[in-house]
PDB file of N, CA and C in Angstrom:
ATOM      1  N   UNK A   1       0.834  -1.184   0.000  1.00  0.00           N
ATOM      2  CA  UNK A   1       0.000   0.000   0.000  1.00  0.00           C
ATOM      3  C   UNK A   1       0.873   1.240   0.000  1.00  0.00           C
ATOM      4  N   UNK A   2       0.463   2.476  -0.671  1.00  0.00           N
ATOM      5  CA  UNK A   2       0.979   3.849  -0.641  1.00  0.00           C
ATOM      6  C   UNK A   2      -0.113   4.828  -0.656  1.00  0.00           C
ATOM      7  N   UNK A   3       0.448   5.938  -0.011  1.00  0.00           N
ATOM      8  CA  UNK A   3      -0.593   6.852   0.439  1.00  0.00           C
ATOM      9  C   UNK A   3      -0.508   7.515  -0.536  1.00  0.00           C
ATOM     10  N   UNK A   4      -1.717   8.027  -1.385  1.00  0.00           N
ATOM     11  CA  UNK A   4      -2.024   8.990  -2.051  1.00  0.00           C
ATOM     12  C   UNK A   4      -2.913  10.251  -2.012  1.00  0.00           C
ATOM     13  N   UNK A   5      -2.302  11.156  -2.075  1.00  0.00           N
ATOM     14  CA  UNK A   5      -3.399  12.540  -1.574  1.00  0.00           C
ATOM     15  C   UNK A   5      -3.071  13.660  -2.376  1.00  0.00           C
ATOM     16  N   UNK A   6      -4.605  14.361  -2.592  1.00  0.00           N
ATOM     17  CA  UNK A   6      -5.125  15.202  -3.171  1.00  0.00           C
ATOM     18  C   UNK A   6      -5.062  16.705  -2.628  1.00  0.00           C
ATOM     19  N   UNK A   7      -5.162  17.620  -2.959  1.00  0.00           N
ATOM     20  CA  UNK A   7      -5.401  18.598  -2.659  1.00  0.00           C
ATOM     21  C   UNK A   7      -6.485  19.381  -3.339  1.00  0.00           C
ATOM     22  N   UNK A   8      -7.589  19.671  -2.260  1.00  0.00           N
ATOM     23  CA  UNK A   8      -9.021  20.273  -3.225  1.00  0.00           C
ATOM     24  C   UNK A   8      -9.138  21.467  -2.501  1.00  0.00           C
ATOM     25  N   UNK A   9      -9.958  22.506  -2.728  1.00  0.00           N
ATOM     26  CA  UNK A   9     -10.257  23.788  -2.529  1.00  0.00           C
ATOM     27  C   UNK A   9     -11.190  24.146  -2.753  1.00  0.00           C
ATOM     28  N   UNK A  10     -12.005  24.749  -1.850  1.00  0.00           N
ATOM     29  CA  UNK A  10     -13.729  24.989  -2.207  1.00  0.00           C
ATOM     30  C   UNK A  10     -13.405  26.111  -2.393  1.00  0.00           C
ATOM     31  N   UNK A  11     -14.230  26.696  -3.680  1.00  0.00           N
ATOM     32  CA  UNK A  11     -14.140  27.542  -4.403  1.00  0.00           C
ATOM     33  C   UNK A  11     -15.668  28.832  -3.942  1.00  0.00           C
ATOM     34  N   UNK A  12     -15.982  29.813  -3.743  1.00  0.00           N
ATOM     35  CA  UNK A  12     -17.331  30.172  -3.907  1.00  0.00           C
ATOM     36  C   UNK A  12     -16.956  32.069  -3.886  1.00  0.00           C
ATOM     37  N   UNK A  13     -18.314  32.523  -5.000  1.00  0.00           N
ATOM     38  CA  UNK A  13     -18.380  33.777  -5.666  1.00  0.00           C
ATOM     39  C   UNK A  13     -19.828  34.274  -5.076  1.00  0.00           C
ATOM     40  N   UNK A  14     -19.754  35.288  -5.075  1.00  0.00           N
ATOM     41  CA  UNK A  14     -21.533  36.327  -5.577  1.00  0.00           C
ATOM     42  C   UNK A  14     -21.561  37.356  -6.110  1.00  0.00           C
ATOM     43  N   UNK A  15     -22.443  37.209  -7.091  1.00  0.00           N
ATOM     44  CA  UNK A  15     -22.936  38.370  -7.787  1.00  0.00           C
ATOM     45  C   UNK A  15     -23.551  39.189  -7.348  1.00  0.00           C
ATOM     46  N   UNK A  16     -23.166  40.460  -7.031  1.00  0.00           N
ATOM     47  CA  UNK A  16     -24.283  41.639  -6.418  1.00  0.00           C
ATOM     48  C   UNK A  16     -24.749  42.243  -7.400  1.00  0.00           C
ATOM     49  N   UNK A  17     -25.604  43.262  -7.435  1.00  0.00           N
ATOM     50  CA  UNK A  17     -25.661  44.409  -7.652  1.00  0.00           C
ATOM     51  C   UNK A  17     -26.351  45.830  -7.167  1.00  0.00           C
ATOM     52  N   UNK A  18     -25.759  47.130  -7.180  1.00  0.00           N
ATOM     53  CA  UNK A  18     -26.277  48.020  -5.640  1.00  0.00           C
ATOM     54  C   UNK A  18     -26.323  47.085  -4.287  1.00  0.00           C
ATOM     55  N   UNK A  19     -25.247  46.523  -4.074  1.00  0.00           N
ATOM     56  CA  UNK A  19     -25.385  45.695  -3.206  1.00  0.00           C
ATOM     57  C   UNK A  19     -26.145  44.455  -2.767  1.00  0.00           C
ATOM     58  N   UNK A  20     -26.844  44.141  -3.631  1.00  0.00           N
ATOM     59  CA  UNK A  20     -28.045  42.929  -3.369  1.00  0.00           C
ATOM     60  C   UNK A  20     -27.568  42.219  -4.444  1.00  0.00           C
ATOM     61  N   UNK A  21     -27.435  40.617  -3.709  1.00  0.00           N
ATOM     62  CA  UNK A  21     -27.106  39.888  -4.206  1.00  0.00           C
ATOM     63  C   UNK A  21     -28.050  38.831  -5.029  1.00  0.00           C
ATOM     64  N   UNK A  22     -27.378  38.745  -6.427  1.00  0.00           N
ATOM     65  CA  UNK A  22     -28.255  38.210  -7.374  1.00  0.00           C
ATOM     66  C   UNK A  22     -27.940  36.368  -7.265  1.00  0.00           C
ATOM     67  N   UNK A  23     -27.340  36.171  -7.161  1.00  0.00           N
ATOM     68  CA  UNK A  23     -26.394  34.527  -7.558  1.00  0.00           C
ATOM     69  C   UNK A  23     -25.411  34.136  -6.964  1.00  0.00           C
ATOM     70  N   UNK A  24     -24.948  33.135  -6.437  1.00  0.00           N
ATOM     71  CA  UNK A  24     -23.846  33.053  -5.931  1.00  0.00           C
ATOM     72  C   UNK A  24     -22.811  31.657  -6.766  1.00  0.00           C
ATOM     73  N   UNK A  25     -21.694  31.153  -6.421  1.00  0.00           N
ATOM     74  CA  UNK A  25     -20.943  30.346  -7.611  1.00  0.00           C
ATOM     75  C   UNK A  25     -20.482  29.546  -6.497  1.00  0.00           C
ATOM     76  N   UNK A  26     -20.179  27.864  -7.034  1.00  0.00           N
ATOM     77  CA  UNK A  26     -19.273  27.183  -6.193  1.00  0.00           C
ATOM     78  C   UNK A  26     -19.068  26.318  -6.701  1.00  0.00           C
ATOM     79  N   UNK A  27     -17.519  25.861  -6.636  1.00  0.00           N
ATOM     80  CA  UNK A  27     -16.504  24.394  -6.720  1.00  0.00           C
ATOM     81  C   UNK A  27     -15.270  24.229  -6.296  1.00  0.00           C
ATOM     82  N   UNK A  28     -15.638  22.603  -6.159  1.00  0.00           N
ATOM     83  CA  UNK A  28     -14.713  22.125  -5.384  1.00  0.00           C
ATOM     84  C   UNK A  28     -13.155  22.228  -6.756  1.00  0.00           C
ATOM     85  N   UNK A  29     -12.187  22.788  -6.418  1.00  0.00           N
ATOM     86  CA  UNK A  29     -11.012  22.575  -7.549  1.00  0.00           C
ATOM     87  C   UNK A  29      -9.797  21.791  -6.610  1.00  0.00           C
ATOM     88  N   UNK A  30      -9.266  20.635  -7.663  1.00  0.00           N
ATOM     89  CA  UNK A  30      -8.640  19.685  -6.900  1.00  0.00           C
ATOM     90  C   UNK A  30      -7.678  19.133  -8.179  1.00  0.00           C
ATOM     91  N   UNK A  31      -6.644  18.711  -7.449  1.00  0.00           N
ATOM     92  CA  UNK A  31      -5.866  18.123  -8.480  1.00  0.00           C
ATOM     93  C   UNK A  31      -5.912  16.820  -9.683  1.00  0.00           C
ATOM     94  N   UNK A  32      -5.482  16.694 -10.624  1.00  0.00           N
ATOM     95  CA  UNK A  32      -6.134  15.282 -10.955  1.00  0.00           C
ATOM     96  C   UNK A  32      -7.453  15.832 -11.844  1.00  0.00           C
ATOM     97  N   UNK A  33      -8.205  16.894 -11.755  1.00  0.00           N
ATOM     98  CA  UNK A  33      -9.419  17.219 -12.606  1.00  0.00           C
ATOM     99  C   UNK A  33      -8.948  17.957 -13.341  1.00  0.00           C
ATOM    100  N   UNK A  34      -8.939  17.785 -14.947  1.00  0.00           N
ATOM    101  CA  UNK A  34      -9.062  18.391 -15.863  1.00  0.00           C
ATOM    102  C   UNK A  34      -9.701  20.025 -16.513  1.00  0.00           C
ATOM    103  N   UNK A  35     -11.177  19.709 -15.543  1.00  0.00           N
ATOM    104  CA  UNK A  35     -11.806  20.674 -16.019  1.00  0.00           C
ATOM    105  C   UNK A  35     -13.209  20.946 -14.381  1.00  0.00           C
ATOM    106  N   UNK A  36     -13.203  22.424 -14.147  1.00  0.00           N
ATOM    107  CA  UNK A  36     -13.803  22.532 -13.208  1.00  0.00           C
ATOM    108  C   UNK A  36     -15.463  22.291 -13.377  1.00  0.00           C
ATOM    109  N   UNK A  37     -16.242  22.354 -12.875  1.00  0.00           N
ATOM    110  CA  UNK A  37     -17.781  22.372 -12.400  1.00  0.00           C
ATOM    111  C   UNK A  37     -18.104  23.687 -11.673  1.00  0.00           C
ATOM    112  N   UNK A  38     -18.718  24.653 -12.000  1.00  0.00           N
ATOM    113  CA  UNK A  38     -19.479  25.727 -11.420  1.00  0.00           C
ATOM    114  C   UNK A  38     -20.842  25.374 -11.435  1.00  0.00           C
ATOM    115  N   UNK A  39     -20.959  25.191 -10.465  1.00  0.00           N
ATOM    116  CA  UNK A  39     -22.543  25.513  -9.734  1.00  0.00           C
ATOM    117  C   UNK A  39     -22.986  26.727  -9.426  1.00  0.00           C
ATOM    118  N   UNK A  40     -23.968  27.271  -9.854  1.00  0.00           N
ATOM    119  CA  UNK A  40     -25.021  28.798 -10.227  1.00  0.00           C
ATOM    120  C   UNK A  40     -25.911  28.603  -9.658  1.00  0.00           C
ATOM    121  N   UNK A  41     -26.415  29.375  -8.511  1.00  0.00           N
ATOM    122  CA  UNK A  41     -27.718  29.310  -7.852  1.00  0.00           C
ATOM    123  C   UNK A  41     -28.268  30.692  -7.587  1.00  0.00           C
ATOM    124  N   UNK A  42     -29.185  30.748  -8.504  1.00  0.00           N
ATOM    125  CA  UNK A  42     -30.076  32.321  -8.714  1.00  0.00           C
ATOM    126  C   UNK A  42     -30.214  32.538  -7.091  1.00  0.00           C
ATOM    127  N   UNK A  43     -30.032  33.475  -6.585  1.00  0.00           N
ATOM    128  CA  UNK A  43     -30.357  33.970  -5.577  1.00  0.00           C
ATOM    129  C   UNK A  43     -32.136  35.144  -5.251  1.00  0.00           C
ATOM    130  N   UNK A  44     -32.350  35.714  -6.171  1.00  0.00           N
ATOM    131  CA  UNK A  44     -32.991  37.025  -7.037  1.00  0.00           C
ATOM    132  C   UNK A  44     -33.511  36.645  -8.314  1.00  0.00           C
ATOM    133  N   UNK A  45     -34.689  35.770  -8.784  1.00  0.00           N
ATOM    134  CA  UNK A  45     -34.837  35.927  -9.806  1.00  0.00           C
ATOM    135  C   UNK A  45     -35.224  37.380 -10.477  1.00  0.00           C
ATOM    136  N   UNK A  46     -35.813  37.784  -9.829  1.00  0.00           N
ATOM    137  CA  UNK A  46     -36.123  39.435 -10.486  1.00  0.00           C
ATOM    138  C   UNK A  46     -35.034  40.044 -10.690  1.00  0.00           C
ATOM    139  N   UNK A  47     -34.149  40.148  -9.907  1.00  0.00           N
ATOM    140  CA  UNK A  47     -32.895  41.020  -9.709  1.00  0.00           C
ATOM    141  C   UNK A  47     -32.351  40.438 -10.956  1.00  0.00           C
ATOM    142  N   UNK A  48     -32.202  39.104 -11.954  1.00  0.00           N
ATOM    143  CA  UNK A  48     -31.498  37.786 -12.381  1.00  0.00           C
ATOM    144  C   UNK A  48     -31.808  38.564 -13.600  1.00  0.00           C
ATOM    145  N   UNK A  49     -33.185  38.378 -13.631  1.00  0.00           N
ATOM    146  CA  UNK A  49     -34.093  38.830 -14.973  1.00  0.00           C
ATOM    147  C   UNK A  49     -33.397  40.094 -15.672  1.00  0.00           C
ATOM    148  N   UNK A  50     -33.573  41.249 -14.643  1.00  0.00           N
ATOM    149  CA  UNK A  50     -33.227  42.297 -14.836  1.00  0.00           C
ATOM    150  C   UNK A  50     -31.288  42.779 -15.579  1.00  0.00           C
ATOM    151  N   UNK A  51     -30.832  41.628 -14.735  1.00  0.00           N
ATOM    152  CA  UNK A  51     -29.138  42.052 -14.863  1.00  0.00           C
ATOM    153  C   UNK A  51     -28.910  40.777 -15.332  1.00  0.00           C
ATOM    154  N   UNK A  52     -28.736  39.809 -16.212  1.00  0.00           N
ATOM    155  CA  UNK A  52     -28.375  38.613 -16.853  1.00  0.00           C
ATOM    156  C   UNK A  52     -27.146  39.001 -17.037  1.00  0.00           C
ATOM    157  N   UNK A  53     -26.993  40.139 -18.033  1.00  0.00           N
ATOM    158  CA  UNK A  53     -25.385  40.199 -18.329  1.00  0.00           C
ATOM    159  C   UNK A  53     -24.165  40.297 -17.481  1.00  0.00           C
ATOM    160  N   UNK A  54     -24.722  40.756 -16.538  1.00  0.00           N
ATOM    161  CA  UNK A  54     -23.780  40.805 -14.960  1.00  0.00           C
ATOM    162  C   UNK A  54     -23.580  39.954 -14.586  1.00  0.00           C
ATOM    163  N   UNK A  55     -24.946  39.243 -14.336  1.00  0.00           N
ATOM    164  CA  UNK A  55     -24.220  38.174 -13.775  1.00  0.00           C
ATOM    165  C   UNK A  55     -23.408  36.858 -14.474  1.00  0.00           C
ATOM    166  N   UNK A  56     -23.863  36.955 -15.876  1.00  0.00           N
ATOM    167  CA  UNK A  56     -23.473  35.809 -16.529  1.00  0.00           C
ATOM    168  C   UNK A  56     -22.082  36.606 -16.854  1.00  0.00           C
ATOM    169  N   UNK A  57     -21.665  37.521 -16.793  1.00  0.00           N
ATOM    170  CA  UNK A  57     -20.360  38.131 -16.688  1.00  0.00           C
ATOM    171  C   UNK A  57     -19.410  37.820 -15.562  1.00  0.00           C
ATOM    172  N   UNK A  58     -20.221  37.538 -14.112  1.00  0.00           N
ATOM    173  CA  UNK A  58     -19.486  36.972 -12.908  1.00  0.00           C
ATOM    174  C   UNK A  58     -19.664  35.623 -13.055  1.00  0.00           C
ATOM    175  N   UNK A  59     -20.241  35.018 -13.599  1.00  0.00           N
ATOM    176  CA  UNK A  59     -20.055  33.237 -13.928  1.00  0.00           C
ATOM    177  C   UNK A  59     -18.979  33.434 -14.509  1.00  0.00           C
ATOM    178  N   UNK A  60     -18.625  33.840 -16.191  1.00  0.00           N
ATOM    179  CA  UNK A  60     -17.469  33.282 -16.864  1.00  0.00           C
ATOM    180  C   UNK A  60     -15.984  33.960 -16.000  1.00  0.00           C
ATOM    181  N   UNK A  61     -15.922  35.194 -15.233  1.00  0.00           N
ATOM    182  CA  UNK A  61     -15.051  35.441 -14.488  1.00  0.00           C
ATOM    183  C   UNK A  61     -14.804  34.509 -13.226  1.00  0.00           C
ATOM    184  N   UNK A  62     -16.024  33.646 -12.359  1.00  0.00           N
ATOM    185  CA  UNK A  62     -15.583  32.826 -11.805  1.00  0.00           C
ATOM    186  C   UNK A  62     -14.895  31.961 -12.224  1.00  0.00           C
ATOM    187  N   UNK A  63     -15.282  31.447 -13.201  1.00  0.00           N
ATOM    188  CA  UNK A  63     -15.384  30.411 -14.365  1.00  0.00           C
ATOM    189  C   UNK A  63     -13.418  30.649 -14.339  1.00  0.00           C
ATOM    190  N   UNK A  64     -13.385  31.720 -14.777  1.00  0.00           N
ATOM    191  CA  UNK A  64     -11.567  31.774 -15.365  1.00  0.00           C
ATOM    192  C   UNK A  64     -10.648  32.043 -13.846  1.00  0.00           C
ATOM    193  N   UNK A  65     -11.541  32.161 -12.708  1.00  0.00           N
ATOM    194  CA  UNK A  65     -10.158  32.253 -11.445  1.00  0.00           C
ATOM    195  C   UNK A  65     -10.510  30.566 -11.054  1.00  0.00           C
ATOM    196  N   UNK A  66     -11.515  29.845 -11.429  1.00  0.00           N
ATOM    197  CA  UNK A  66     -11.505  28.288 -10.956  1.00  0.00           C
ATOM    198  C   UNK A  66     -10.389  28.154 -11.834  1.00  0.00           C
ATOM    199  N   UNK A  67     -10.486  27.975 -13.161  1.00  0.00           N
ATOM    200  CA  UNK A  67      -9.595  27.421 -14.253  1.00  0.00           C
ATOM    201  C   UNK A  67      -8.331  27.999 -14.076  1.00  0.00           C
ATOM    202  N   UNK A  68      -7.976  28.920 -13.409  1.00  0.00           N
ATOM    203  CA  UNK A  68      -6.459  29.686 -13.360  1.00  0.00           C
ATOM    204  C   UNK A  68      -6.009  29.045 -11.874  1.00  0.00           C
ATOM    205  N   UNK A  69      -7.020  28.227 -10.891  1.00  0.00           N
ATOM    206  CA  UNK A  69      -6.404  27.850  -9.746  1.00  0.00           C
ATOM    207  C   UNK A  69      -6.184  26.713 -10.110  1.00  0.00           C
ATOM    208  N   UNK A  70      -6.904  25.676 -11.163  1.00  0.00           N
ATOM    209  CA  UNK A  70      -7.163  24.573 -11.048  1.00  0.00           C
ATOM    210  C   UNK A  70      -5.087  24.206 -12.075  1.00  0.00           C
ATOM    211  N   UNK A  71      -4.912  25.334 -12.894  1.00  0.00           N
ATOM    212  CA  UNK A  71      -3.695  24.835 -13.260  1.00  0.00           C
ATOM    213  C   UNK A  71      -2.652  25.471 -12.403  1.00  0.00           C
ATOM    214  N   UNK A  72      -2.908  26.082 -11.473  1.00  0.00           N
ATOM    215  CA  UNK A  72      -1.500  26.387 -10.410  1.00  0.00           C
ATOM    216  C   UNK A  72      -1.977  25.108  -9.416  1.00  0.00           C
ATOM    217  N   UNK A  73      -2.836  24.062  -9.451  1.00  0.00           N
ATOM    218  CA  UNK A  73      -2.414  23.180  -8.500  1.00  0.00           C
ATOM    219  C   UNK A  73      -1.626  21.820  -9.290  1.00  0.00           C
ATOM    220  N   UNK A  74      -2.230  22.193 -10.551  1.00  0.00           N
ATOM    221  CA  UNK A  74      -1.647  21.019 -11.654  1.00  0.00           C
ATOM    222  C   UNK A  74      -0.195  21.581 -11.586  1.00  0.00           C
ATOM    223  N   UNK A  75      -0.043  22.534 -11.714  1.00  0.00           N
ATOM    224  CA  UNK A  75       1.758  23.024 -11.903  1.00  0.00           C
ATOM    225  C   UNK A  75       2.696  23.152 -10.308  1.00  0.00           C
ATOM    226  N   UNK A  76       1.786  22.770  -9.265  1.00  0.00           N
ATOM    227  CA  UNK A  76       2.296  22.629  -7.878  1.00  0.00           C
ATOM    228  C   UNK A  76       2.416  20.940  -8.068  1.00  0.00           C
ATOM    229  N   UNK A  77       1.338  20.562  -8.479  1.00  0.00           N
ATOM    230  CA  UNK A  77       1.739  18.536  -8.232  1.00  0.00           C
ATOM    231  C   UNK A  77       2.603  18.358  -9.213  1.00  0.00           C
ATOM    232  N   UNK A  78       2.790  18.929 -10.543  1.00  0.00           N
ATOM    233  CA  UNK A  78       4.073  18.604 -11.426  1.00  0.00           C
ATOM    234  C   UNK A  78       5.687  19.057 -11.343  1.00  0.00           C
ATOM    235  N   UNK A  79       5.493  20.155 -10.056  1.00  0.00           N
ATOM    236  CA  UNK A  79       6.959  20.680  -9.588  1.00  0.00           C
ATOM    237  C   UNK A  79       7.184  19.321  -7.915  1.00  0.00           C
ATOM    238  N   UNK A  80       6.024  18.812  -7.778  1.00  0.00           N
ATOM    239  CA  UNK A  80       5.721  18.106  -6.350  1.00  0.00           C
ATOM    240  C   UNK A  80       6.909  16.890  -6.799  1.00  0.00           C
ATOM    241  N   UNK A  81       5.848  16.408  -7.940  1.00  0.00           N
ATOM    242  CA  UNK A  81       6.166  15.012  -8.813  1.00  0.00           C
ATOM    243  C   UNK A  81       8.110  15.115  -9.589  1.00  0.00           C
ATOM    244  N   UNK A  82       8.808  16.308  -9.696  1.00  0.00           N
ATOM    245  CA  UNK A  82       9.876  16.727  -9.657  1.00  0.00           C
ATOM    246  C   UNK A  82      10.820  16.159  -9.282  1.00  0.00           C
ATOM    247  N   UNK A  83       9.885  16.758  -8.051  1.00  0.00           N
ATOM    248  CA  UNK A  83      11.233  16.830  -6.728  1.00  0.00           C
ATOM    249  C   UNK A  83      11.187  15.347  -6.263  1.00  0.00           C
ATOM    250  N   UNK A  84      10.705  14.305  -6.497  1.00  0.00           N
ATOM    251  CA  UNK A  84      10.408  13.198  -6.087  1.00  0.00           C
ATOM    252  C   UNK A  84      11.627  12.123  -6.820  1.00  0.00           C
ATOM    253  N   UNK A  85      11.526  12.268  -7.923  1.00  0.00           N
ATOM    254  CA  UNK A  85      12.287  11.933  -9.204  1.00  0.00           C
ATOM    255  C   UNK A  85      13.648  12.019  -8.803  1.00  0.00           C
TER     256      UNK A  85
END
């Protein structure tokens, strides 16, 4: 047997606007995954209705700090996997 371990990071965002929050964002980013999962949960449908572009503007910006963490952990386990060598 050998121990193998992961490193994951819960991820989570909200969309405001004038301060009231429309949506909020979450995932787990972990090593070993390719590609992240954002979960979107309207908070405000009226508020939602009204500002779509905002918020679907703070999805794809969540969207790119998951995907920009998810390869600094891929480039932490491939400097890990290195030093092992």
């Amino acid at each position: 047997m050998s121990l193998t371990t992961t490193k994951s990071i819960a991820l989570n965002g909200k969309s405001t606007v004038d301060g009231k929050q429309i949506a909020t964002f979450s995932t787990v980013v972990s090593t070993g995954l390719s590609y992240t999962s954002v979960s979107t949960q309207i908070t405000d449908q009226d508020l939602y209705e009204k500002n779509k572009a905002t918020v679907r503007k703070d999805r794809n910006d969540f969207q790119t700090v998951a995907d920009n963490l998810t390869d600094s952990l891929e480039s932490e386990s491939a400097k890990g996997t290195e030093q092992i060598i």
